[in-house]
C-alpha atoms as a PDB file:
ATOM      1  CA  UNK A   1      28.388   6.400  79.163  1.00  0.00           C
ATOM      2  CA  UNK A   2      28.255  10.082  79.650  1.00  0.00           C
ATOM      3  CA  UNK A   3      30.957  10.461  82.178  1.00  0.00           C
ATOM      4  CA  UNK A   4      34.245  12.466  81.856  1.00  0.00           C
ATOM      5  CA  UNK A   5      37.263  10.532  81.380  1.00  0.00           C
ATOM      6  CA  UNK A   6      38.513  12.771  84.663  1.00  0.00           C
ATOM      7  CA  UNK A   7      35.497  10.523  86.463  1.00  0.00           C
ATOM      8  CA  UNK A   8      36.356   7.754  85.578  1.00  0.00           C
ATOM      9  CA  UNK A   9      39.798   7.716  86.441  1.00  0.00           C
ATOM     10  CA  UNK A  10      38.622   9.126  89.650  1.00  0.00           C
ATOM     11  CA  UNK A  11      36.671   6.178  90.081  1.00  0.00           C
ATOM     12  CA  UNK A  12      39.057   4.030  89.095  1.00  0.00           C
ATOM     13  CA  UNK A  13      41.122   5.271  91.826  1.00  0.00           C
ATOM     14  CA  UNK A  14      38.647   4.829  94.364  1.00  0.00           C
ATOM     15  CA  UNK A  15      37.906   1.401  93.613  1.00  0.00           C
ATOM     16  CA  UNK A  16      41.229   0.003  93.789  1.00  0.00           C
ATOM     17  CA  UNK A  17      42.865  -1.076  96.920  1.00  0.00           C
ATOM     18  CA  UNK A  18      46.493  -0.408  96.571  1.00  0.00           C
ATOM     19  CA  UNK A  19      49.133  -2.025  98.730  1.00  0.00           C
ATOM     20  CA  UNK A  20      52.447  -0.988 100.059  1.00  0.00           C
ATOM     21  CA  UNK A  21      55.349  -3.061 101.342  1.00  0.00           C
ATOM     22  CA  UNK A  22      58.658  -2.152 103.591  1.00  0.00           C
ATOM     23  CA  UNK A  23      61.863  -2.044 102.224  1.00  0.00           C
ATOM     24  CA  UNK A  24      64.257  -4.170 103.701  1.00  0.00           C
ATOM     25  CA  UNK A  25      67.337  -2.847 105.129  1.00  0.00           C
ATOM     26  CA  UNK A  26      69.741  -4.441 102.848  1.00  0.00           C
ATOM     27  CA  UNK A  27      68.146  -4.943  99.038  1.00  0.00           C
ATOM     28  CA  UNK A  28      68.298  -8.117  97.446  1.00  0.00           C
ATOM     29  CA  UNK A  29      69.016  -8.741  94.040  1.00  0.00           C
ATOM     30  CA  UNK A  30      66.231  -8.435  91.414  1.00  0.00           C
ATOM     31  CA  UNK A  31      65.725 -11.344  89.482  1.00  0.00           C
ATOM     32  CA  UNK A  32      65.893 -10.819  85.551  1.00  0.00           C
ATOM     33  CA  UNK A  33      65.074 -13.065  82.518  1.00  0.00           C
ATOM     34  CA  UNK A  34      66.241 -12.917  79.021  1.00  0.00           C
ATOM     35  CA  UNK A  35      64.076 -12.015  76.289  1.00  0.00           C
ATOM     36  CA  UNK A  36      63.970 -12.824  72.588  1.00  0.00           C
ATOM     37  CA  UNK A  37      62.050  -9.975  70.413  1.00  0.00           C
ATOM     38  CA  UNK A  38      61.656 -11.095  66.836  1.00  0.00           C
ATOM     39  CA  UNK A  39      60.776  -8.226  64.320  1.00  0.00           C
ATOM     40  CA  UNK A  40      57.837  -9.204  61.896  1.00  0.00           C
ATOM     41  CA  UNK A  41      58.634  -7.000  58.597  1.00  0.00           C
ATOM     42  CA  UNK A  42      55.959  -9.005  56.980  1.00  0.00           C
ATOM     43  CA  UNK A  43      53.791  -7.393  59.666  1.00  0.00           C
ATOM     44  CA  UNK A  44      54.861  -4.019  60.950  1.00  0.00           C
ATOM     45  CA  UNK A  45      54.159  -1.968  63.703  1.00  0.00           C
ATOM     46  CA  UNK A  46      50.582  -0.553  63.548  1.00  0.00           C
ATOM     47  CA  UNK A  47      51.837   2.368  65.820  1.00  0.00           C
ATOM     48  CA  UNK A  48      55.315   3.443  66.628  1.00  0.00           C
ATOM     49  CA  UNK A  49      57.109   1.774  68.847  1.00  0.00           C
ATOM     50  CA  UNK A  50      60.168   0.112  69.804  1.00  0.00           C
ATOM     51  CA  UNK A  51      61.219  -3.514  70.257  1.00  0.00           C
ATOM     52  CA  UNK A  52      61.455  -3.684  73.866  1.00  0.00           C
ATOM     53  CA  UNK A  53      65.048  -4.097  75.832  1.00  0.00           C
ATOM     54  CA  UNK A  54      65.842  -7.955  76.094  1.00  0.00           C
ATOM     55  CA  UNK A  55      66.185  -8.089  79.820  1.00  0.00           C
ATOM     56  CA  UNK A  56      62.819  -8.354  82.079  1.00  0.00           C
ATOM     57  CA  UNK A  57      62.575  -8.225  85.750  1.00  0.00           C
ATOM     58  CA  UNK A  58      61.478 -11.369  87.064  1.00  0.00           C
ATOM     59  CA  UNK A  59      59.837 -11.278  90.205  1.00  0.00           C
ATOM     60  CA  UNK A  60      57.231  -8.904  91.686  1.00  0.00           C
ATOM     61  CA  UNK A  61      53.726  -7.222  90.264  1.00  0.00           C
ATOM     62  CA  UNK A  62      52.691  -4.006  88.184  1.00  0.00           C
ATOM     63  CA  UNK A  63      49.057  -2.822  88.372  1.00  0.00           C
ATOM     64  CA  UNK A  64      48.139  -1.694  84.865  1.00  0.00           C
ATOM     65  CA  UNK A  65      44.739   0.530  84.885  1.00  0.00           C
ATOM     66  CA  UNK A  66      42.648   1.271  82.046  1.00  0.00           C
ATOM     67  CA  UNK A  67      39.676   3.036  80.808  1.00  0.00           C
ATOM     68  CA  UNK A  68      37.041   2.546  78.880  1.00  0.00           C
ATOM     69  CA  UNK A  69      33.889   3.932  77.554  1.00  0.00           C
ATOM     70  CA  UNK A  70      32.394   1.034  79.738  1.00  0.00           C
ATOM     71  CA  UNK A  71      33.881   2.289  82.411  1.00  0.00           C
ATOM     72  CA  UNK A  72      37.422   1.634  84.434  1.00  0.00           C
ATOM     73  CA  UNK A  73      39.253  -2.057  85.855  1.00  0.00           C
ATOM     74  CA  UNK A  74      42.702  -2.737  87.223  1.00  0.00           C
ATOM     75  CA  UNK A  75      45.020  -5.788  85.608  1.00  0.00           C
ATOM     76  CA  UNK A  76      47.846  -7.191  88.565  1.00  0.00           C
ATOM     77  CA  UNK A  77      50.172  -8.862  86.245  1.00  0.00           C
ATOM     78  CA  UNK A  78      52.801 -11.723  87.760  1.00  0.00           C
ATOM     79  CA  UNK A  79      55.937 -10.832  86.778  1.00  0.00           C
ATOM     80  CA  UNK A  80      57.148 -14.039  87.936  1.00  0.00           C
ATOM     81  CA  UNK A  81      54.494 -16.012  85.956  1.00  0.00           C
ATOM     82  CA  UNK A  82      55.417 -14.224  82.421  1.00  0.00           C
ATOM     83  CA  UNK A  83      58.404 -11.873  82.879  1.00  0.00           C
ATOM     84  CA  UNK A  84      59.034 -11.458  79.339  1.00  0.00           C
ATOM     85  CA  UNK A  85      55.739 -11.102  78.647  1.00  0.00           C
ATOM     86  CA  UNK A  86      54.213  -8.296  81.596  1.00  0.00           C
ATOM     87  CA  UNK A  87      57.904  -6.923  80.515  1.00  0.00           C
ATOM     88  CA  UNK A  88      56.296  -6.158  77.177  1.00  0.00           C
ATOM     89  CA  UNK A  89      53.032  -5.111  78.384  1.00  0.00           C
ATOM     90  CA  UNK A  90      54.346  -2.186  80.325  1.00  0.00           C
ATOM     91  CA  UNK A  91      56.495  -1.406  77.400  1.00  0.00           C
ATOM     92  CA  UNK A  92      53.176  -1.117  75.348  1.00  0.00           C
ATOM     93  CA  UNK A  93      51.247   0.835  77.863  1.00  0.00           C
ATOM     94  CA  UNK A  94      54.310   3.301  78.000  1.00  0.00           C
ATOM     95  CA  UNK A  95      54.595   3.705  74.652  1.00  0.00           C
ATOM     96  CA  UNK A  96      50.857   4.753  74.249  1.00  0.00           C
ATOM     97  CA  UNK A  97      50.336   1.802  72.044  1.00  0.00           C
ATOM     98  CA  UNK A  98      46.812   0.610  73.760  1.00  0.00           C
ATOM     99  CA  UNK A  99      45.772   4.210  74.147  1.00  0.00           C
ATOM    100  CA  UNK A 100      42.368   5.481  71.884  1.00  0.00           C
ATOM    101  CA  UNK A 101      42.308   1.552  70.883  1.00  0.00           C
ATOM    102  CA  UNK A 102      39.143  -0.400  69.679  1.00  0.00           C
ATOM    103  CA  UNK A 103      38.246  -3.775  71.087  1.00  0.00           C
ATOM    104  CA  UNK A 104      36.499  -5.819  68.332  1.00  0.00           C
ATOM    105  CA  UNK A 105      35.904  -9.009  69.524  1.00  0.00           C
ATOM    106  CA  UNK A 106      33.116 -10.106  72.118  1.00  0.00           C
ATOM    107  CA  UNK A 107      32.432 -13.852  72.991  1.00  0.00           C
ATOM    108  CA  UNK A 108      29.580 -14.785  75.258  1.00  0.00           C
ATOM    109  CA  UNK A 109      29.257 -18.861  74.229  1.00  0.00           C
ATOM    110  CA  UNK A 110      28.919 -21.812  75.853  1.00  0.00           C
ATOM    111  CA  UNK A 111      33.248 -22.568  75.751  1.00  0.00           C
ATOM    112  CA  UNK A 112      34.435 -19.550  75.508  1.00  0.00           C
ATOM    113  CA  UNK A 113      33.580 -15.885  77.381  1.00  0.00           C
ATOM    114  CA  UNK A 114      36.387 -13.282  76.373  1.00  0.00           C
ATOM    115  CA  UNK A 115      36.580 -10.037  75.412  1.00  0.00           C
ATOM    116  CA  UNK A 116      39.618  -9.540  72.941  1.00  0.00           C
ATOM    117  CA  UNK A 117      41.760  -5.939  72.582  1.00  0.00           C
ATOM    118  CA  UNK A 118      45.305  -5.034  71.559  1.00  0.00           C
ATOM    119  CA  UNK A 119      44.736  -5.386  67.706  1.00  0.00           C
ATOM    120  CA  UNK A 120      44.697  -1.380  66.405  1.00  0.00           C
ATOM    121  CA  UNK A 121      43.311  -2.145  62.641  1.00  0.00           C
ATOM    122  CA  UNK A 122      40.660  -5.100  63.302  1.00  0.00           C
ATOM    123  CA  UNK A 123      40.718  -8.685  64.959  1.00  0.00           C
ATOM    124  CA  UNK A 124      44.080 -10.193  65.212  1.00  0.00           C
ATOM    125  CA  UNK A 125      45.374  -7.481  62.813  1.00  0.00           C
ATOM    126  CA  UNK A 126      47.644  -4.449  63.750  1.00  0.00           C
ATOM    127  CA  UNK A 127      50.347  -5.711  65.959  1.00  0.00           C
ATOM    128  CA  UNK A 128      54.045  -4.154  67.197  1.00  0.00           C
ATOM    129  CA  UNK A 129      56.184  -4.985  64.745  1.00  0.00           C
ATOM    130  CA  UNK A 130      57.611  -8.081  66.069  1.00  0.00           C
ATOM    131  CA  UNK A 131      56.810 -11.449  68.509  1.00  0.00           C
ATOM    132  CA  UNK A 132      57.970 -13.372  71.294  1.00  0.00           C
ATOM    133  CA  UNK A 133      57.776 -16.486  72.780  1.00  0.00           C
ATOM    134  CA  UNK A 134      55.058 -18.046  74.998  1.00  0.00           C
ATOM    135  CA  UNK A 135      55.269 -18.916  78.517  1.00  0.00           C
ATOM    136  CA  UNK A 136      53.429 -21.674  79.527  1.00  0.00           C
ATOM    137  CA  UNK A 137      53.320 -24.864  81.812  1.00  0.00           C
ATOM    138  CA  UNK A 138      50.488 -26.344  79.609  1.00  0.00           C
ATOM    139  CA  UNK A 139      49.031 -26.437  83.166  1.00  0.00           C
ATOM    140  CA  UNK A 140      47.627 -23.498  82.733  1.00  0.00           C
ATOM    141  CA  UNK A 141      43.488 -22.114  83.086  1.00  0.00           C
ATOM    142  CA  UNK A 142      41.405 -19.286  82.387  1.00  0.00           C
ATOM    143  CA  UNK A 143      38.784 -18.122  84.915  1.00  0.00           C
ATOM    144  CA  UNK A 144      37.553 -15.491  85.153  1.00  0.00           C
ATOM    145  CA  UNK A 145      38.949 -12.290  85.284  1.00  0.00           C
ATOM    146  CA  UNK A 146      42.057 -13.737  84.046  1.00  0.00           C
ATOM    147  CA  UNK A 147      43.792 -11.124  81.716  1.00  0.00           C
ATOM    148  CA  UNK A 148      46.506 -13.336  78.854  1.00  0.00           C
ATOM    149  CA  UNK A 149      47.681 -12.739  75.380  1.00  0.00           C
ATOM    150  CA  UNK A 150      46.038 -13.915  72.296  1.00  0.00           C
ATOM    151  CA  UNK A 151      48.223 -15.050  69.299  1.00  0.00           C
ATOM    152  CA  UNK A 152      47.657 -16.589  66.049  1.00  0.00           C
ATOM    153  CA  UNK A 153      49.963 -20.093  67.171  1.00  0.00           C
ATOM    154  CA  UNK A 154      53.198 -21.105  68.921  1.00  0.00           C
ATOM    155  CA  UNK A 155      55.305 -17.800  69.527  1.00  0.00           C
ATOM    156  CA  UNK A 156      53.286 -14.987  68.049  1.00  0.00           C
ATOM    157  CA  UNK A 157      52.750 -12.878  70.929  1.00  0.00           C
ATOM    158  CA  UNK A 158      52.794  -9.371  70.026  1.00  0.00           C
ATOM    159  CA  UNK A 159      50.068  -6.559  71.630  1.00  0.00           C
ATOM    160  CA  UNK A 160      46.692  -9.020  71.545  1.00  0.00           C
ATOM    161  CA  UNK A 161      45.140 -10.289  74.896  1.00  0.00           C
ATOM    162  CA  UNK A 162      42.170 -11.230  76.074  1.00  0.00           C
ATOM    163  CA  UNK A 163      39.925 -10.308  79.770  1.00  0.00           C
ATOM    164  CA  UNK A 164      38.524 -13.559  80.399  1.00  0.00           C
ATOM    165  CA  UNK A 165      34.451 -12.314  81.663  1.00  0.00           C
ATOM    166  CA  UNK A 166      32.794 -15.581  82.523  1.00  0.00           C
ATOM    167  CA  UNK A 167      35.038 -18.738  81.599  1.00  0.00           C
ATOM    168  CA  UNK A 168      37.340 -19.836  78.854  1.00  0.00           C
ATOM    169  CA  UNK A 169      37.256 -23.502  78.350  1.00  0.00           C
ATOM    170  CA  UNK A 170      40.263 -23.256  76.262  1.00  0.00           C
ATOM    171  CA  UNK A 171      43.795 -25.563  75.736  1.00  0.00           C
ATOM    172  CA  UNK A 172      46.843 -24.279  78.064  1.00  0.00           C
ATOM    173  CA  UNK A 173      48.654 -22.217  75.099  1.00  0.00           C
ATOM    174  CA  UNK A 174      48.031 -19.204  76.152  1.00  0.00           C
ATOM    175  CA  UNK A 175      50.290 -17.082  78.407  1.00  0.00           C
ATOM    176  CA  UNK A 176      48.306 -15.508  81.829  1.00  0.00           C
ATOM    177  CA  UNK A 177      49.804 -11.685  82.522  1.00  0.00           C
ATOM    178  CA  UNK A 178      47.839 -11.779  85.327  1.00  0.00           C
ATOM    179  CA  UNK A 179      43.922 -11.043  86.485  1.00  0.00           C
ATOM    180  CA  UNK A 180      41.699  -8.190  86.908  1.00  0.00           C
ATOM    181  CA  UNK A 181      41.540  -7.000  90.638  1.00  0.00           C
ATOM    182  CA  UNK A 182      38.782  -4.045  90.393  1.00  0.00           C
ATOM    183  CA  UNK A 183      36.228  -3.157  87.741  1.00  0.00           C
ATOM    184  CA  UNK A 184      34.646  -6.649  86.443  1.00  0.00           C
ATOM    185  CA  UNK A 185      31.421  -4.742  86.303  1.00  0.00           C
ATOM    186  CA  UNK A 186      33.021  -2.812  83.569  1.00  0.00           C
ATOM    187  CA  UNK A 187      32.791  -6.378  81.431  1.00  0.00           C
ATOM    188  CA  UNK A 188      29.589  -7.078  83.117  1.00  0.00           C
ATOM    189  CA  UNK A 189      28.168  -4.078  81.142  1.00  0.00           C
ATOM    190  CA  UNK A 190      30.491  -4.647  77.777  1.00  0.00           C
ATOM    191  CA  UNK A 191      28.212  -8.327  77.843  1.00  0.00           C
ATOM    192  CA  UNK A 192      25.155  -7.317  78.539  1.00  0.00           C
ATOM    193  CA  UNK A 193      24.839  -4.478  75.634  1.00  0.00           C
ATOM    194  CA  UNK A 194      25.441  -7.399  73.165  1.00  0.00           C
ATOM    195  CA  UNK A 195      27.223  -9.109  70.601  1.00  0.00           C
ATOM    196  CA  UNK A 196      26.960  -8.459  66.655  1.00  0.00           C
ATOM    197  CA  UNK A 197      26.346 -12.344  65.593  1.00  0.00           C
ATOM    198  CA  UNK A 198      24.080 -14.634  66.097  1.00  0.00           C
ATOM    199  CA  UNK A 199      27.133 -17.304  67.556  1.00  0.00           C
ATOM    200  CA  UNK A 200      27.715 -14.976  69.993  1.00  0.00           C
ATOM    201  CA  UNK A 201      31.870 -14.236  68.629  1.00  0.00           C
ATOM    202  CA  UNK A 202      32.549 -11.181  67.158  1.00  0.00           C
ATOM    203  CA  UNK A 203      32.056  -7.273  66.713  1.00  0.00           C
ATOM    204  CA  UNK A 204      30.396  -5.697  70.022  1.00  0.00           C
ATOM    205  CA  UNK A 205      26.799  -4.546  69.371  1.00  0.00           C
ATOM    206  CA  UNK A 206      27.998  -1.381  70.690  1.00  0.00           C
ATOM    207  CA  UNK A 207      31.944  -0.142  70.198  1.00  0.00           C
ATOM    208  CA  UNK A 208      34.256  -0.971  73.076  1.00  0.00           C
ATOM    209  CA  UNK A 209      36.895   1.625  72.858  1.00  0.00           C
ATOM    210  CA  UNK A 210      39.945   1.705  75.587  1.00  0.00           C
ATOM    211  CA  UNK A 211      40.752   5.588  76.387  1.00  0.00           C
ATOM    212  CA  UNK A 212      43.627   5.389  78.549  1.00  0.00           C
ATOM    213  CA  UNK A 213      46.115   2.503  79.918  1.00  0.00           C
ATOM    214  CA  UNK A 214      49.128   3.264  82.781  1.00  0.00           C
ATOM    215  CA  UNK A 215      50.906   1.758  84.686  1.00  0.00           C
ATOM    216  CA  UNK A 216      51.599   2.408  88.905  1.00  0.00           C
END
């Protein structure tokens, strides 16, 4: 694409549909959950950053938009679905950790259609510096547009997820952040300029780099 990254976050803005809500007179309490960071010295932060504070907030959304060389899409993530974990997202995002990032893994098969970001050095390599937990029902699915984090088994979230583009016909041990609510198109395009292997899993034919990630 030969657009400014100006124009594209111009777009961006133009194709999402924000909403507002009215404070009540008297506030009510924000829910909070406890989180457990565990530093990984065996695998250390790819980019600085901090482990994130322990306490998430445990009810409402956060829109997190990106952009992309593909162009732009908007994530709504549940912070009462995965507190701890949309609680480490946004500390991510503001610490510039997804920023000038490669994506560099493309599936497009008959179980499983994700595209797969957050590494910084290559697939499922170049994390934070430390894991959490999972937060699952085991009841949980993947259509698409669904946006969760990838991990290498039980309690190894770190920075990986995964933008589900057609399906993911996957087990429930992954935890959802939330789903894309503008831009699919933008994964639309990422699909249709290919994938380099023959099984359809792996490298993009063409890089998929993210530019820019915040949070409103």
């Amino acid at each position: 694409m030969k657009r400014s990254i100006p124009a594209l976050i111009a777009a961006l803005l133009v194709a999402t549909t924000l909403t507002t809500t009215t404070a009540s007179a008297t506030p009510s309490p924000k829910p909070v959950a406890k989180c457990e960071f565990t530093p990984t010295p065996e695998n250390p932060a790819a980019k600085p950053v901090r482990i994130p504070s322990p306490v998430a907030r445990a009810k409402g959304t956060v829109d997190v938009y990106f952009v992309t060389n593909y162009g732009p899409f908007v994530v709504r993530m549940d912070r009462a679905n995965a507190p701890c974990g949309v609680h480490n997202f946004v500390h991510l995002v503001k610490s510039r950790f997804y920023d000038m990032t490669q994506c560099f893994r493309l599936t497009n098969s008959a179980r499983l259609g994700v595209l797969q970001c957050g590494d910084i050095y290559r697939q499922e390599e170049g994390g934070p510096g430390y894991k959490f937990p999972d937060e699952v029902t085991g009841q949980e699915t993947y259509p698409r547009g669904t946006v969760a984090y990838g991990n290498q088994g039980p309690g190894t979230n770190g920075s990986e997820f995964f933008v589900v583009h057609s399906f993911a016909n996957i087990a429930p041990n992954y935890t959802v952040l939330g789903h894309v609510i503008a831009g699919m198109s933008t994964f639309d395009r990422m699909v249709a300029a290919g994938i380099a292997d023959p099984d359809q899993d792996g490298p993009p034919a063409k890089p998929i780099h993210i530019y820019k990630v915040w949070t409103r």
